[in-house]
N, C-alpha and C. Protein backbone atom coordinates (compact mmCIF):
# COMPACT_ATOMS: atom_id res chain seq x y z
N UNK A 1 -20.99 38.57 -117.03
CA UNK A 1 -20.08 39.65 -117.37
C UNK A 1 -20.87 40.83 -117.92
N UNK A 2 -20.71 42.13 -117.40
CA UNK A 2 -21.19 43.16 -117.95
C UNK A 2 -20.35 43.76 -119.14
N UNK A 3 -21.57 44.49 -120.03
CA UNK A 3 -20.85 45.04 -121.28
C UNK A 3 -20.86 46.52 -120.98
N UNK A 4 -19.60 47.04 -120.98
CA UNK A 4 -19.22 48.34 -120.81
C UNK A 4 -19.57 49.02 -122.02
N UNK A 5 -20.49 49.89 -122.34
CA UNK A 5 -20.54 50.72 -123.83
C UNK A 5 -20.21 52.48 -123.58
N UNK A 6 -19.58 52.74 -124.20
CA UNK A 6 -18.95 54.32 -124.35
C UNK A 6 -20.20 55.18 -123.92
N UNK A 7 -20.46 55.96 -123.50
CA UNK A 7 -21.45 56.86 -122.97
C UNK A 7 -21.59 57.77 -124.22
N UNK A 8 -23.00 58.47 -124.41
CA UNK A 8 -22.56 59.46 -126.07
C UNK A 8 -22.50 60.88 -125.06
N UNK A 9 -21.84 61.82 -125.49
CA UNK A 9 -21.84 62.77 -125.40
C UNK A 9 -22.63 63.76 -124.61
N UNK A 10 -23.92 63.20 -124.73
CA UNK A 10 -25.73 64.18 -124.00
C UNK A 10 -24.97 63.67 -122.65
N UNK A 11 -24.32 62.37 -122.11
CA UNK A 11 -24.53 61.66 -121.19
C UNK A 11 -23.71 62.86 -120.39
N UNK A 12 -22.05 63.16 -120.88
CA UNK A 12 -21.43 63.68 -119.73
C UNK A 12 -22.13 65.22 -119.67
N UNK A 13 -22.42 66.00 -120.68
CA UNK A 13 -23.52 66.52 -121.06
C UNK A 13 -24.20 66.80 -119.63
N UNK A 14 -24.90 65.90 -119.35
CA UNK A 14 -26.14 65.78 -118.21
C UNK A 14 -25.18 66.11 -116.97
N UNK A 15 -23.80 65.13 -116.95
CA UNK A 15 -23.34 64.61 -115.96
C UNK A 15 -23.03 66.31 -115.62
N UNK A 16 -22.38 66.50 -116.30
CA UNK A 16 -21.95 68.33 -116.16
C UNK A 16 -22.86 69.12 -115.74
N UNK A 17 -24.09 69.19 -116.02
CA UNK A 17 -25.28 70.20 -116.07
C UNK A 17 -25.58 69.60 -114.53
N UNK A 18 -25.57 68.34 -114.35
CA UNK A 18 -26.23 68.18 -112.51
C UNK A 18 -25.16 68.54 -111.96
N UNK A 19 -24.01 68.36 -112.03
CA UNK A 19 -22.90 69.33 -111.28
C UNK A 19 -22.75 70.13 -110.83
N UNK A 20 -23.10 71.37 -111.99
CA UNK A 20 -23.32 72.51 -111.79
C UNK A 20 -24.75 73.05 -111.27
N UNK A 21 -25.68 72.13 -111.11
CA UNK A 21 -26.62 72.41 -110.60
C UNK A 21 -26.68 71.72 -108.90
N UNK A 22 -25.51 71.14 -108.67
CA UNK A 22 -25.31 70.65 -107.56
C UNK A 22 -24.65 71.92 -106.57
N UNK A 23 -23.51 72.03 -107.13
CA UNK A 23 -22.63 72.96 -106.87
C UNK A 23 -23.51 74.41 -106.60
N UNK A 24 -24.83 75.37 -107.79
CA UNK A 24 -25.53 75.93 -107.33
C UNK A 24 -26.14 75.86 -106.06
N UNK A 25 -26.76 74.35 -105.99
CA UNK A 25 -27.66 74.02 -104.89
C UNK A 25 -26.96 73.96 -103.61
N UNK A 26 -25.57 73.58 -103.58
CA UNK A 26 -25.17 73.77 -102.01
C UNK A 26 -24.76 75.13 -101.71
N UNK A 27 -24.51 76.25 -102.69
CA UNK A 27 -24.32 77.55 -102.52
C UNK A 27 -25.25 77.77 -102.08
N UNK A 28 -26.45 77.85 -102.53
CA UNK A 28 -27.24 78.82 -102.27
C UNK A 28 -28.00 78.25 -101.36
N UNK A 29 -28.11 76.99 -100.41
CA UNK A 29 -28.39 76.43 -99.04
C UNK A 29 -27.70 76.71 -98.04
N UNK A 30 -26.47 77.24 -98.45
CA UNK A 30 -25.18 77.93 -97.26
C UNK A 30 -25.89 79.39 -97.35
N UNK A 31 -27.03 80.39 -98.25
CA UNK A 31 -26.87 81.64 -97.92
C UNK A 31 -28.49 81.79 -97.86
N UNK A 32 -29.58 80.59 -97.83
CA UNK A 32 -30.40 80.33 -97.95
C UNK A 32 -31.27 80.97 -96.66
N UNK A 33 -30.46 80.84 -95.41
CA UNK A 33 -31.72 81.83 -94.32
C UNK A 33 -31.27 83.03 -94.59
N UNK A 34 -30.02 83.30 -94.71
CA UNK A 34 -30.26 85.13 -95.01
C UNK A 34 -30.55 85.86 -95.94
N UNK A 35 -31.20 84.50 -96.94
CA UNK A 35 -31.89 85.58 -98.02
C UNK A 35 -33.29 85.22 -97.50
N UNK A 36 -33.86 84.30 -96.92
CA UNK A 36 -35.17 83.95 -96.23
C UNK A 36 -35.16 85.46 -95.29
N UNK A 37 -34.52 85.22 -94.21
CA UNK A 37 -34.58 86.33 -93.57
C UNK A 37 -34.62 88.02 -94.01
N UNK A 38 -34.07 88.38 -94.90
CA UNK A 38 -34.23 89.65 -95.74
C UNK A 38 -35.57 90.10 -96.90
N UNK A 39 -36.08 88.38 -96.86
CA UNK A 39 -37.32 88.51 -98.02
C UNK A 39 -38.87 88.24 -97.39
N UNK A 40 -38.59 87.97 -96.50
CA UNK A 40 -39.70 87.43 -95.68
C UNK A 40 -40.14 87.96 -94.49
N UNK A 41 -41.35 87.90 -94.11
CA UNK A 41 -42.28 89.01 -93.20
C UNK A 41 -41.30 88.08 -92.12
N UNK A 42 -41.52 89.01 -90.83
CA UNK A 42 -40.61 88.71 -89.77
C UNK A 42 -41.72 87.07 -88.81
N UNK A 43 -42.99 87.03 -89.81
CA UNK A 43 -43.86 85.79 -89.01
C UNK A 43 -43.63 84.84 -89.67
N UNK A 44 -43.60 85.28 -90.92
CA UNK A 44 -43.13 83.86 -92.02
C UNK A 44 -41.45 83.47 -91.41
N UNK A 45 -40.72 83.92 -91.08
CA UNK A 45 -38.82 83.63 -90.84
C UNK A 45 -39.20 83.12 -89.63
N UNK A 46 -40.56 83.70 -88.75
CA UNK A 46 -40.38 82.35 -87.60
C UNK A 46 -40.71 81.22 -87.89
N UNK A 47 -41.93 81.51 -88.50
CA UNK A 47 -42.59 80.01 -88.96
C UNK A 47 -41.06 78.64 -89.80
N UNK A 48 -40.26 79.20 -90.43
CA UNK A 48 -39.00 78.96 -91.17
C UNK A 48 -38.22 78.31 -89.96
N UNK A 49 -38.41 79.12 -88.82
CA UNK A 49 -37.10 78.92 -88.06
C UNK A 49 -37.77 77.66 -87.18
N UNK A 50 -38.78 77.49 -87.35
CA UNK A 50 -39.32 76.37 -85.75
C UNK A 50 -39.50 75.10 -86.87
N UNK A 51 -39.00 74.72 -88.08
CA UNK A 51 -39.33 73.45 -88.64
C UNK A 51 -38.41 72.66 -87.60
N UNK A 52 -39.01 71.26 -87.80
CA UNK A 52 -38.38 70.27 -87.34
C UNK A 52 -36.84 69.99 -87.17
N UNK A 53 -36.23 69.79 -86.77
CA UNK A 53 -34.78 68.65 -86.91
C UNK A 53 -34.62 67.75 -87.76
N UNK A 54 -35.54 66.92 -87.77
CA UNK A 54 -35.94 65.79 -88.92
C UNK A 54 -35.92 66.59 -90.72
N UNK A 55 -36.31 67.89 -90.47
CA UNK A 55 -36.55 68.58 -91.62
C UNK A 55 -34.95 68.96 -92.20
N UNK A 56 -34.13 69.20 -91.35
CA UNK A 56 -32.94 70.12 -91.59
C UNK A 56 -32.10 68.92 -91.98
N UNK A 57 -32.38 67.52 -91.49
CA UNK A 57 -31.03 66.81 -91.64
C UNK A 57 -31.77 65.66 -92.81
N UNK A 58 -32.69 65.70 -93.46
CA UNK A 58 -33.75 65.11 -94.37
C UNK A 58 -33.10 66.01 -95.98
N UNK A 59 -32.97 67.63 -95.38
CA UNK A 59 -32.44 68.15 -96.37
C UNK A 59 -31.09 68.12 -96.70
N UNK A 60 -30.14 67.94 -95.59
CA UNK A 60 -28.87 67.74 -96.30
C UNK A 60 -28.61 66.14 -96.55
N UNK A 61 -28.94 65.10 -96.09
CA UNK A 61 -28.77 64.04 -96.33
C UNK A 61 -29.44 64.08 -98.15
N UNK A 62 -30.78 64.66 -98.40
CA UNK A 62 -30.80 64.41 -100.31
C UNK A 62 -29.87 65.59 -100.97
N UNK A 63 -29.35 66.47 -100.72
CA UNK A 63 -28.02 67.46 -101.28
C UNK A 63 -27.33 66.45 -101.07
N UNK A 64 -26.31 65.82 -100.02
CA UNK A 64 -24.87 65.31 -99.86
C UNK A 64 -25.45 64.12 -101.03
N UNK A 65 -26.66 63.09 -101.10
CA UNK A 65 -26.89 61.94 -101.63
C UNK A 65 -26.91 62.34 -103.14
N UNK A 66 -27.68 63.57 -103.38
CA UNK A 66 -27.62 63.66 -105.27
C UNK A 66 -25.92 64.07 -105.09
N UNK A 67 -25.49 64.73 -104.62
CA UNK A 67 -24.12 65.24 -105.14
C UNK A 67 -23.18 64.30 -105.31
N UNK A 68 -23.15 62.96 -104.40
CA UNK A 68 -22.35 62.03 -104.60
C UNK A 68 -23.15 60.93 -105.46
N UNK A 69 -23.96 61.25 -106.19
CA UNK A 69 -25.00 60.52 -106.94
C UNK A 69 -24.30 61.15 -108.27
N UNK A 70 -24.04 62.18 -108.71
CA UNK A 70 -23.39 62.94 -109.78
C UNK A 70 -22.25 62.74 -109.70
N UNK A 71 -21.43 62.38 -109.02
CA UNK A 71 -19.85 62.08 -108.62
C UNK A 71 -19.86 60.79 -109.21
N UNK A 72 -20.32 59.68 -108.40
CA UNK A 72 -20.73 58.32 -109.12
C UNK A 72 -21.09 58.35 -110.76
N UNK A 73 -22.23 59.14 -110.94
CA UNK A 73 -22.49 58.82 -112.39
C UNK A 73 -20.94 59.62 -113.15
N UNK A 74 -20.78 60.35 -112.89
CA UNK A 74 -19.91 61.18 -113.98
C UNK A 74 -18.50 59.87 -113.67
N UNK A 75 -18.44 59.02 -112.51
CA UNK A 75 -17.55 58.16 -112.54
C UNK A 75 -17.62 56.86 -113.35
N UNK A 76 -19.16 56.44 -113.88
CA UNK A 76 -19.62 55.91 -114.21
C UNK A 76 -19.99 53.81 -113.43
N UNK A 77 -20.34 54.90 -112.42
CA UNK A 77 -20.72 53.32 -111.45
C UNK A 77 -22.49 53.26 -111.23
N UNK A 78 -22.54 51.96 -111.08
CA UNK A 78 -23.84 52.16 -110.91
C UNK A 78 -24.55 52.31 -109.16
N UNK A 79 -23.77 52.66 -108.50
CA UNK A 79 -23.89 53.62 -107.27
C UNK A 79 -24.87 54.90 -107.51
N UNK A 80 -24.45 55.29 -108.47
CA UNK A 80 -25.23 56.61 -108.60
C UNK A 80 -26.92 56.33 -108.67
N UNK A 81 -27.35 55.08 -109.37
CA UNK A 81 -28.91 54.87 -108.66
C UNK A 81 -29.08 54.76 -106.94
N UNK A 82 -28.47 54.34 -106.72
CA UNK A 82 -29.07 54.27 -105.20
C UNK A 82 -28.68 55.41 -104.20
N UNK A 83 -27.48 56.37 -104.88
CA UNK A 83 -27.60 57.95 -104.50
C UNK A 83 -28.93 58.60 -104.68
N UNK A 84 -29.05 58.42 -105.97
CA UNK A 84 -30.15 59.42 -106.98
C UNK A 84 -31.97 59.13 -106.20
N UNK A 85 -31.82 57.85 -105.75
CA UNK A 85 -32.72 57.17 -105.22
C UNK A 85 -33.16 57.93 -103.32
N UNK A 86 -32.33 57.75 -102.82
CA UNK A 86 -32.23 58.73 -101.37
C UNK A 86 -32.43 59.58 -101.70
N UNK A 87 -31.67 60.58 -102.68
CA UNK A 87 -32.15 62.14 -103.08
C UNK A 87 -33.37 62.10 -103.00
N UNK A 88 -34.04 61.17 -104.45
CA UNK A 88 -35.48 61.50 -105.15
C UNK A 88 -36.78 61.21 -103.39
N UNK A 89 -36.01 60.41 -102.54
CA UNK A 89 -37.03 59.68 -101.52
C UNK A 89 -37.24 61.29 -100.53
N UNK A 90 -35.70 61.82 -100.16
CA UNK A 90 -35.72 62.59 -98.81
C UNK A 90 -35.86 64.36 -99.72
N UNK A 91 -35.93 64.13 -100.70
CA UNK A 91 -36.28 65.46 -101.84
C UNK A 91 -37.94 65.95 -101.56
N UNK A 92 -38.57 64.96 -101.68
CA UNK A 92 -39.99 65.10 -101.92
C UNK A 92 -40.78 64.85 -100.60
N UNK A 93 -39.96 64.48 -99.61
CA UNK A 93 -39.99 64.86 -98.32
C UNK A 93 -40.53 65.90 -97.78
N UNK A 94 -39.17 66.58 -97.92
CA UNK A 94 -38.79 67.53 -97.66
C UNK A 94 -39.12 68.87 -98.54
N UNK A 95 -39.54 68.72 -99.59
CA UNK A 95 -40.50 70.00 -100.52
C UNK A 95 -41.56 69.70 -100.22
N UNK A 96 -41.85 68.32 -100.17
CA UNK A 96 -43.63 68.51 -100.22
C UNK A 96 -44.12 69.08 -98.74
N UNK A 97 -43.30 68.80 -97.71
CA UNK A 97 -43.07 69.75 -96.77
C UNK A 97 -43.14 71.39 -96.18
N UNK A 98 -42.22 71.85 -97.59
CA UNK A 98 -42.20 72.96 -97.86
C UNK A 98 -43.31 73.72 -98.61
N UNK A 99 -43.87 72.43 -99.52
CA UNK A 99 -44.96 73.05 -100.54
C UNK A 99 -46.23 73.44 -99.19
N UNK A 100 -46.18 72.44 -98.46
CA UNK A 100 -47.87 72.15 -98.27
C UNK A 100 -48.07 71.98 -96.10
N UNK A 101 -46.97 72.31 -95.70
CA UNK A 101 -46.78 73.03 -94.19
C UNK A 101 -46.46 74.10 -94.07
N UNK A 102 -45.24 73.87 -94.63
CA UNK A 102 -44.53 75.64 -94.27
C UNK A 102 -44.83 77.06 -94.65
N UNK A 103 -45.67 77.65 -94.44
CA UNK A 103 -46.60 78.70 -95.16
C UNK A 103 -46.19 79.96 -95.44
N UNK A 104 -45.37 79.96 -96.82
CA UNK A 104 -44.46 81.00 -96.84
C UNK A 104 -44.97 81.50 -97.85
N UNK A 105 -46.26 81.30 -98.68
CA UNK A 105 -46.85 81.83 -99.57
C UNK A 105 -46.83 83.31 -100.46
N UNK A 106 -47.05 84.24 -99.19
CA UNK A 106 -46.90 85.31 -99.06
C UNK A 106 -45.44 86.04 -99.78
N UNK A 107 -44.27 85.28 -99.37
CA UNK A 107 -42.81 85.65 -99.95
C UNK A 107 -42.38 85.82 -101.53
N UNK A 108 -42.71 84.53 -102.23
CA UNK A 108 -42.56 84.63 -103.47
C UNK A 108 -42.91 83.57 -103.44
N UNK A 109 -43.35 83.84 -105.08
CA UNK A 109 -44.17 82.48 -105.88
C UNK A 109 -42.90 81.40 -106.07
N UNK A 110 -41.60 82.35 -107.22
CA UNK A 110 -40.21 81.64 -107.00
C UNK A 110 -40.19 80.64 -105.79
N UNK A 111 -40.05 81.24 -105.26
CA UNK A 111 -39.52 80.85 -103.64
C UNK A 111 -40.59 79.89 -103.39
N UNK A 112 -41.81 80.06 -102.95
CA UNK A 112 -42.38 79.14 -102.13
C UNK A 112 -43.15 77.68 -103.03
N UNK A 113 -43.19 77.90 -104.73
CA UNK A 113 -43.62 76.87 -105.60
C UNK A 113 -42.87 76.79 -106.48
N UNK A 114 -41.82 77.47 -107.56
CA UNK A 114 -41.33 77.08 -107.93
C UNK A 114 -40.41 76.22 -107.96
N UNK A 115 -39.25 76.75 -106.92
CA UNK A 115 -38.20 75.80 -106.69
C UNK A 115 -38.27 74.83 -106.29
N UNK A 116 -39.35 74.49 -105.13
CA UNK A 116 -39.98 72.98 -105.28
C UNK A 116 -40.14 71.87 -105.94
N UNK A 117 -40.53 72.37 -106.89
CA UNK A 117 -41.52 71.83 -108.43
C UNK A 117 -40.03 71.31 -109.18
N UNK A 118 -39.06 72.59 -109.29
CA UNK A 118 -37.83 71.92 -110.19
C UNK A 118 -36.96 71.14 -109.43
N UNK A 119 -36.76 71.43 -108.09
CA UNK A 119 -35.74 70.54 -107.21
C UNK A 119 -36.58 68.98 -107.35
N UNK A 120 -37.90 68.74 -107.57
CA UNK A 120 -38.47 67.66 -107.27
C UNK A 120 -38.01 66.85 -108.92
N UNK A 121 -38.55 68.01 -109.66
CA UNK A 121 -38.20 67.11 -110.82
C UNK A 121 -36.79 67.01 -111.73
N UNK A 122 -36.12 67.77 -111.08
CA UNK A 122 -34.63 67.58 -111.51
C UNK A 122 -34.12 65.96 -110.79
N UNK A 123 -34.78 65.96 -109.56
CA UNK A 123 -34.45 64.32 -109.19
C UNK A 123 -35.30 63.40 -109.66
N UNK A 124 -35.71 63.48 -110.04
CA UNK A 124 -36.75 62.23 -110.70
C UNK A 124 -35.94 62.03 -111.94
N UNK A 125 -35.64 63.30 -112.42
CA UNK A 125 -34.89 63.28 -114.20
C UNK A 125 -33.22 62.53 -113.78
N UNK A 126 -32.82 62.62 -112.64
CA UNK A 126 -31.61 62.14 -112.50
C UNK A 126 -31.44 60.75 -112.52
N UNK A 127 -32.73 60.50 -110.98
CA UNK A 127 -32.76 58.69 -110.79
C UNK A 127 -33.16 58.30 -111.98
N UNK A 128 -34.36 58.51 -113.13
CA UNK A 128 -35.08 58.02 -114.07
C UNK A 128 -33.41 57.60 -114.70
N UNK A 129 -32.55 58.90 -115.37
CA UNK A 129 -31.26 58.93 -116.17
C UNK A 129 -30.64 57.68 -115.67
N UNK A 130 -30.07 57.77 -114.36
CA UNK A 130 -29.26 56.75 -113.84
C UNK A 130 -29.14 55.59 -114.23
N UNK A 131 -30.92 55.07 -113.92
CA UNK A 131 -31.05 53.77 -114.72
C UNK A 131 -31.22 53.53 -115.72
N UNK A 132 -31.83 54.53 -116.41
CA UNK A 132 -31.54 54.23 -117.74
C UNK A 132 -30.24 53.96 -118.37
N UNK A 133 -29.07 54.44 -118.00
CA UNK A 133 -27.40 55.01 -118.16
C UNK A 133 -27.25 53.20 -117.78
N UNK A 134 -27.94 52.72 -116.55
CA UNK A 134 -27.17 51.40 -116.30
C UNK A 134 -28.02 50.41 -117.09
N UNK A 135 -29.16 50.60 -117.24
CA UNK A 135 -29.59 49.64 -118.65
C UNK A 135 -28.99 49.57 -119.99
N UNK A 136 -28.15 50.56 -120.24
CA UNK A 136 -27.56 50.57 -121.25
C UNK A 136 -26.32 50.45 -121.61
N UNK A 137 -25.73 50.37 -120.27
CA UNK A 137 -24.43 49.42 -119.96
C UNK A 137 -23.29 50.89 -120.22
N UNK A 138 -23.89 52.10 -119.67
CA UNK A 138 -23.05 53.81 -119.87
C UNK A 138 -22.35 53.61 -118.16
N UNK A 139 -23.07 52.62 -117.31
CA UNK A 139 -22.65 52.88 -116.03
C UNK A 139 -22.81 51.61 -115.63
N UNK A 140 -21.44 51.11 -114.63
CA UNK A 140 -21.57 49.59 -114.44
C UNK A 140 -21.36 49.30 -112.73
């Protein structure tokens, strides 16, 4: 039998803050080539435009997986590790991809290393949370 314990406060806390950082993240992937396209030399938006297939559906499969990974946790099941888990796998994929093929250097530092760096470790901080949340009996 599992022991259900009350979640403290930081927890929905978190649960809220990846939400809204979910909710950011699929906005701004719906407006994401036409700000590529407006910021970027017209060789870099090709180089953008000829990635893989494997690349495009790598990226929405870890968006749809953390978002219903945050749905789960804020529901408090322990589903949300093995969401958070696909994210963290097809995340680092797919940036380290971005970090270290796609050569967009030139565009912005933002753009071509930062957001990387935090999309990578905002999922690590989620899956790490998750289980921790289900070791402690916050998610069952």
């Amino acid at each position: 039998m599992k022991i259900k314990t009350k979640p403290p406060a930081s927890f929905w806390a978190i649960g809220i803050f990846a939400l809204i950082w979910n909710i950011i993240e699929l906005y701004l992937t719906t407006y994401q080539m036409d700000f590529l396209q407006e910021n970027t030399t017209a060789e870099e938006f090709a180089v953008l435009q000829s990635v893989p297939l494997w690349y495009g559906i790598t990226f929405v499969v870890a968006i749809f997986s953390e978002t219903l990974g945050v749905f789960m946790l804020l529901l408090k099941k322990k589903w949300a590790i093995k969401f958070f888990a696909v994210s963290l796998i097809t995340l680092v994929l797919t940036e380290l991809y971005w970090l270290f093929i796609i050569d967009i250097n030139n565009s912005s530092f933002v753009l071509s290393i930062l957001v990387p760096i935090v999309v990578i470790g905002v999922a690590i901080f989620l899956y790490l949370y998750s289980k921790r949340a289900a070791k402690k009996g916050w998610i069952i």
